[in-house]
N, C-alpha and C. Protein backbone atom coordinates (compact mmCIF):
# COMPACT_ATOMS: atom_id res chain seq x y z
N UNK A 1 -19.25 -12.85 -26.87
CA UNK A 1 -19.24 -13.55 -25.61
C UNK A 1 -20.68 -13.74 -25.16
N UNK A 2 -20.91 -14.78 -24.60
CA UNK A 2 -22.21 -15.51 -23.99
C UNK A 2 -22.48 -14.38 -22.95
N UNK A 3 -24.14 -14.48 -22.58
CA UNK A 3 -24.09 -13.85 -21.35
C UNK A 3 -23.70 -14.57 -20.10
N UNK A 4 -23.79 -16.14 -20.40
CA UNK A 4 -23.57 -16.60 -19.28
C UNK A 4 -21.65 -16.79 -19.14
N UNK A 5 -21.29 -16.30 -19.96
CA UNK A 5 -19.60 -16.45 -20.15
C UNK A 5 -19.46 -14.79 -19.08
N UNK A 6 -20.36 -14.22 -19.91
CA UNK A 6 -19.60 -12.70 -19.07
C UNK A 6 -19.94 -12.59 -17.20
N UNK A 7 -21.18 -13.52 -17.39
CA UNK A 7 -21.69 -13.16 -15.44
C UNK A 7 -19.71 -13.90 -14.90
N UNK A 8 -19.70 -15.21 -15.79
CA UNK A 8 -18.82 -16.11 -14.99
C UNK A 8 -17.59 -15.38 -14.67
N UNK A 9 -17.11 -14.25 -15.96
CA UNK A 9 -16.14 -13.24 -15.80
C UNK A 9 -16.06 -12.19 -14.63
N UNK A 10 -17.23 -11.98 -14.47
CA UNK A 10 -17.99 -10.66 -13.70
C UNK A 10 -17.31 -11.54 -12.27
N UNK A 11 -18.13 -12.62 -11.98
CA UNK A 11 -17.70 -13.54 -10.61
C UNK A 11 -16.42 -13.34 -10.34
N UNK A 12 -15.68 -13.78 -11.04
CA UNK A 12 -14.27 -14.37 -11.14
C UNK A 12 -13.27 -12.88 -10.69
N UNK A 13 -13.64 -12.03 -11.88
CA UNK A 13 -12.77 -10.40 -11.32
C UNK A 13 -13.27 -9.67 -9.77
N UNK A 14 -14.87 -10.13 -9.33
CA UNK A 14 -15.20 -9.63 -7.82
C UNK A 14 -14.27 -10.53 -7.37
N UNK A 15 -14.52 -11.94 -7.25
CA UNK A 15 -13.47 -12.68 -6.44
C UNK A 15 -12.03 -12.25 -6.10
N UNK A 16 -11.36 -11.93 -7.60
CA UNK A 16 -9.99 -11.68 -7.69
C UNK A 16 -9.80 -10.58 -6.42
N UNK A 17 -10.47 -9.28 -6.90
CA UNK A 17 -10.72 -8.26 -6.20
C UNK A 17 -10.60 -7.72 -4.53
N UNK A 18 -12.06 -9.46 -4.42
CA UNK A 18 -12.05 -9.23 -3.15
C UNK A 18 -11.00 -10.26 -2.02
N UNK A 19 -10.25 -10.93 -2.50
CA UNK A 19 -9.07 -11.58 -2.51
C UNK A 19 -7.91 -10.95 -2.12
N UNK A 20 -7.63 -9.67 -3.17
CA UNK A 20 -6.54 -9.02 -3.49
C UNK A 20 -6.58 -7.91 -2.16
N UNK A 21 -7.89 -7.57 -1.70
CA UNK A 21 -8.28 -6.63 -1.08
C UNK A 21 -7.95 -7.62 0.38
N UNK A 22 -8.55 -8.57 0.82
CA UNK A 22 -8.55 -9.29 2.04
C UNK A 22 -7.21 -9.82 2.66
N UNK A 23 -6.36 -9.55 1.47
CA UNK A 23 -4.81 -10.29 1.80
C UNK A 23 -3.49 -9.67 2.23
N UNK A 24 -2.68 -10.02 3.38
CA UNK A 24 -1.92 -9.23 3.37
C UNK A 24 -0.58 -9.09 2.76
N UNK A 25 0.20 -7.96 2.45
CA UNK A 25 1.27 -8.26 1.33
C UNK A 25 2.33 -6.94 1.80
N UNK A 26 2.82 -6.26 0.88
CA UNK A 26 3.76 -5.44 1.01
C UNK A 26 3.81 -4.36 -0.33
N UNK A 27 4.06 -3.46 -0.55
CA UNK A 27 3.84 -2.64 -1.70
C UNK A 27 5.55 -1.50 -1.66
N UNK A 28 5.96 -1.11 -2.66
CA UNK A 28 6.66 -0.27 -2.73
C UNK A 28 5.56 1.37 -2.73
N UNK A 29 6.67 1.91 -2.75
CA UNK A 29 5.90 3.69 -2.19
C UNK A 29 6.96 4.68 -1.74
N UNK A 30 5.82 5.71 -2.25
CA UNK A 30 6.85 7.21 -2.14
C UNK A 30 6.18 8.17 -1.30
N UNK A 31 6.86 8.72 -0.40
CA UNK A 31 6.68 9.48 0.92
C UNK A 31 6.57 10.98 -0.22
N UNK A 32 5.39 11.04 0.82
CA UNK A 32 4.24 12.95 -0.11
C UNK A 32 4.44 13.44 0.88
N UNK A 33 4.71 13.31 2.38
CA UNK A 33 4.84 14.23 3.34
C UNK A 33 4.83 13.60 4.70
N UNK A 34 5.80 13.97 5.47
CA UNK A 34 6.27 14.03 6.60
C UNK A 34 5.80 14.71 7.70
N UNK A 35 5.57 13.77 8.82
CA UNK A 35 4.78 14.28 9.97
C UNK A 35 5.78 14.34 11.39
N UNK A 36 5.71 15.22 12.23
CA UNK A 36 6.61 14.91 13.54
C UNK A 36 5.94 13.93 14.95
N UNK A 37 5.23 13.37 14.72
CA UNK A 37 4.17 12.63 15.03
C UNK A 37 4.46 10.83 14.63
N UNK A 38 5.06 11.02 13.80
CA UNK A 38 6.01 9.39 13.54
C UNK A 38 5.18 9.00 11.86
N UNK A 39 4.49 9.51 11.83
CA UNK A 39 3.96 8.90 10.51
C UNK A 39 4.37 9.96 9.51
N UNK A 40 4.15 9.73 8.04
CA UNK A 40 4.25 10.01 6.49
C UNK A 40 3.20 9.81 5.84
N UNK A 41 2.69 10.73 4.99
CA UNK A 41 1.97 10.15 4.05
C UNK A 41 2.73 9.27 2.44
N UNK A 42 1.83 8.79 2.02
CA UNK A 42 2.02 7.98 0.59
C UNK A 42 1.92 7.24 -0.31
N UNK A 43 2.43 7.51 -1.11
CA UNK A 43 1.88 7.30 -2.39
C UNK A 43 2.26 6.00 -2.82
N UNK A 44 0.99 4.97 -3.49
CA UNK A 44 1.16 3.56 -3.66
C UNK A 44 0.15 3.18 -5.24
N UNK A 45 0.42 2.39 -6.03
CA UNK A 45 0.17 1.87 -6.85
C UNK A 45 -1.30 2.04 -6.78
N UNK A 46 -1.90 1.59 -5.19
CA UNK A 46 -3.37 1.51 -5.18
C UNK A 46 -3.62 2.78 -5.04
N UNK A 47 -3.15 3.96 -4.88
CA UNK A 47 -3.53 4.91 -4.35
C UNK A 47 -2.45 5.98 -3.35
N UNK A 48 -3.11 6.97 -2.80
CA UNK A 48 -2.42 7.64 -1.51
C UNK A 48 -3.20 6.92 -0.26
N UNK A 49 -2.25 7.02 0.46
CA UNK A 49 -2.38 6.31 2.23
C UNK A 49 -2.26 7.83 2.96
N UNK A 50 -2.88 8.23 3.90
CA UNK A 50 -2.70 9.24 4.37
C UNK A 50 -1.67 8.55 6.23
N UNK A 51 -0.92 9.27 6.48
CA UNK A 51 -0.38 8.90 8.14
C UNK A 51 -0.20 7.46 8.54
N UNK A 52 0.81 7.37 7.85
CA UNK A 52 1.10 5.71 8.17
C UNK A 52 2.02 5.75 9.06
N UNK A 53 2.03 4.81 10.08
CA UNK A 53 2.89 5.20 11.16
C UNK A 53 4.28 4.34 10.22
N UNK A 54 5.40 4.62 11.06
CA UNK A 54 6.92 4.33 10.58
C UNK A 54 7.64 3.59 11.74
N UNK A 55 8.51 2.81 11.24
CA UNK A 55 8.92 2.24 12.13
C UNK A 55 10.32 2.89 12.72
N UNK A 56 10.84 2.83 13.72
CA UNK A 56 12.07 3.75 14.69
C UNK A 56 12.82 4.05 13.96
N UNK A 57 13.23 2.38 12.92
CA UNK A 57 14.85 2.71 12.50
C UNK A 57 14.77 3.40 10.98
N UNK A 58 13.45 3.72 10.53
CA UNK A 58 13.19 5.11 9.35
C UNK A 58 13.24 6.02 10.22
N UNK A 59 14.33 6.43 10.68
CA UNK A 59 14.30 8.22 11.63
C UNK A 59 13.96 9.34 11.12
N UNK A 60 14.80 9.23 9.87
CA UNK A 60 14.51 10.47 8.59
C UNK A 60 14.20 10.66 7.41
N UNK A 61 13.08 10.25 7.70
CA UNK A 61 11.78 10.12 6.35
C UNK A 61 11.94 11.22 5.75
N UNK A 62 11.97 11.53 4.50
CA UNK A 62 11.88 12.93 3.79
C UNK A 62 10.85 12.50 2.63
N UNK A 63 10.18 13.40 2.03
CA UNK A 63 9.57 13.63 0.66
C UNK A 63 10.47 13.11 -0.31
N UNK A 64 9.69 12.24 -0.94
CA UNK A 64 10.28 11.65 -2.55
C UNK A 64 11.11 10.23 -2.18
N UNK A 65 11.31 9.74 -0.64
CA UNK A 65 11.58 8.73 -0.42
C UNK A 65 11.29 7.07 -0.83
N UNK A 66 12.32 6.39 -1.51
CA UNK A 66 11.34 5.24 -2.05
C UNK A 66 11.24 4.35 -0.93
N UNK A 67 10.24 4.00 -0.10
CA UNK A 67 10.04 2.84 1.07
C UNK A 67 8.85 1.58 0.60
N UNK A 68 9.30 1.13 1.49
CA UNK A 68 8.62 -0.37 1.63
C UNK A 68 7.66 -0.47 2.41
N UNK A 69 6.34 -0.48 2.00
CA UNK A 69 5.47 -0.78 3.53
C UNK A 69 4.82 -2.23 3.28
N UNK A 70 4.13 -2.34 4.41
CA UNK A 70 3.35 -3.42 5.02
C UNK A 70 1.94 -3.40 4.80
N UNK A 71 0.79 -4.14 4.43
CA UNK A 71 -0.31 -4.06 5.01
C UNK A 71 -0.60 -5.35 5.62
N UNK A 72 -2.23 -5.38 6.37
CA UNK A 72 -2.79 -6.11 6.59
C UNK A 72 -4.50 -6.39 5.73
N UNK A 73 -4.66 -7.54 6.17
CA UNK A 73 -6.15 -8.00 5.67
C UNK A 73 -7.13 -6.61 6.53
N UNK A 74 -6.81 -6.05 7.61
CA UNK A 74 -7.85 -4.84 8.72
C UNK A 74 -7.61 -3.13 7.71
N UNK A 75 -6.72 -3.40 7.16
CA UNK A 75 -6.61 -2.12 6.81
C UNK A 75 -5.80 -1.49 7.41
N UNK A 76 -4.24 -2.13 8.02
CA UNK A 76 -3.44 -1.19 9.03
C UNK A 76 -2.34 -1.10 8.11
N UNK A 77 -1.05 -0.14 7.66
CA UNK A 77 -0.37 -0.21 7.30
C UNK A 77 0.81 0.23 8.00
N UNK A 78 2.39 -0.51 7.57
CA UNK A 78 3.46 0.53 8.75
C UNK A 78 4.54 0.53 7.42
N UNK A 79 5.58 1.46 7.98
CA UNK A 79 6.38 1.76 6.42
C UNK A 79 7.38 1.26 7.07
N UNK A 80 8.18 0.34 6.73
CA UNK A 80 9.42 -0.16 7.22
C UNK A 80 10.48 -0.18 7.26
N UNK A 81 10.90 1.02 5.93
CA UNK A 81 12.20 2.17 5.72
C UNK A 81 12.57 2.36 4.29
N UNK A 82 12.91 3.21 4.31
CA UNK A 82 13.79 3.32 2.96
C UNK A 82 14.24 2.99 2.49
N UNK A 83 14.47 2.67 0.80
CA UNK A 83 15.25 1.60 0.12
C UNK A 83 16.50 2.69 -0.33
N UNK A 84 17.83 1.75 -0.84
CA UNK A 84 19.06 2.28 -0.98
C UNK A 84 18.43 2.89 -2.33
N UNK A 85 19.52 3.95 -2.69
CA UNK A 85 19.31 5.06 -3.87
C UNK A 85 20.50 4.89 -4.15
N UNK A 86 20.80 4.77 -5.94
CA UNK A 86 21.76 4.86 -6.54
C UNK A 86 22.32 5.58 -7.01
């Protein structure tokens, strides 16, 4: 590969990156721990989220829960409940 092929690569994956990072979307995730305070921590593809707040009608968040959260482009996230278990 050219060097000028690899800068164009180099560009292209920051872009992707900083794209992927600026946008808002939704992620699946698993609850590491439960707070009485309204939030959970958890665990996501990108990483752990520490105290994400929850929304009312997740009342009873437990550990090992598979949920759905939210983000934004600011960096806020909310978990929006639990998915059915088979």
């Amino acid at each position: 590969m050219s060097p000028r092929q690899s800068l164009v690569d180099a560009v292209q994956q920051a872009a992707e990156r900083a794209v992927a990072q600026g946008a808002a979307g939704w992620l699946l995730a698993s609850v590491t721990a439960t707070y009485g305070d309204g939030t959970v921590d958890i665990s996501t593809a990108r990483g752990p989220v520490a105290k994400v707040r929850r929304l009312k009608s997740y009342s009873a968040p437990a550990v090992g829960d598979l949920v759905r959260v939210d983000f934004n482009a600011d960096g806020n996230w909310i978990v929006v409940g639990a998915l059915a278990t088979s």
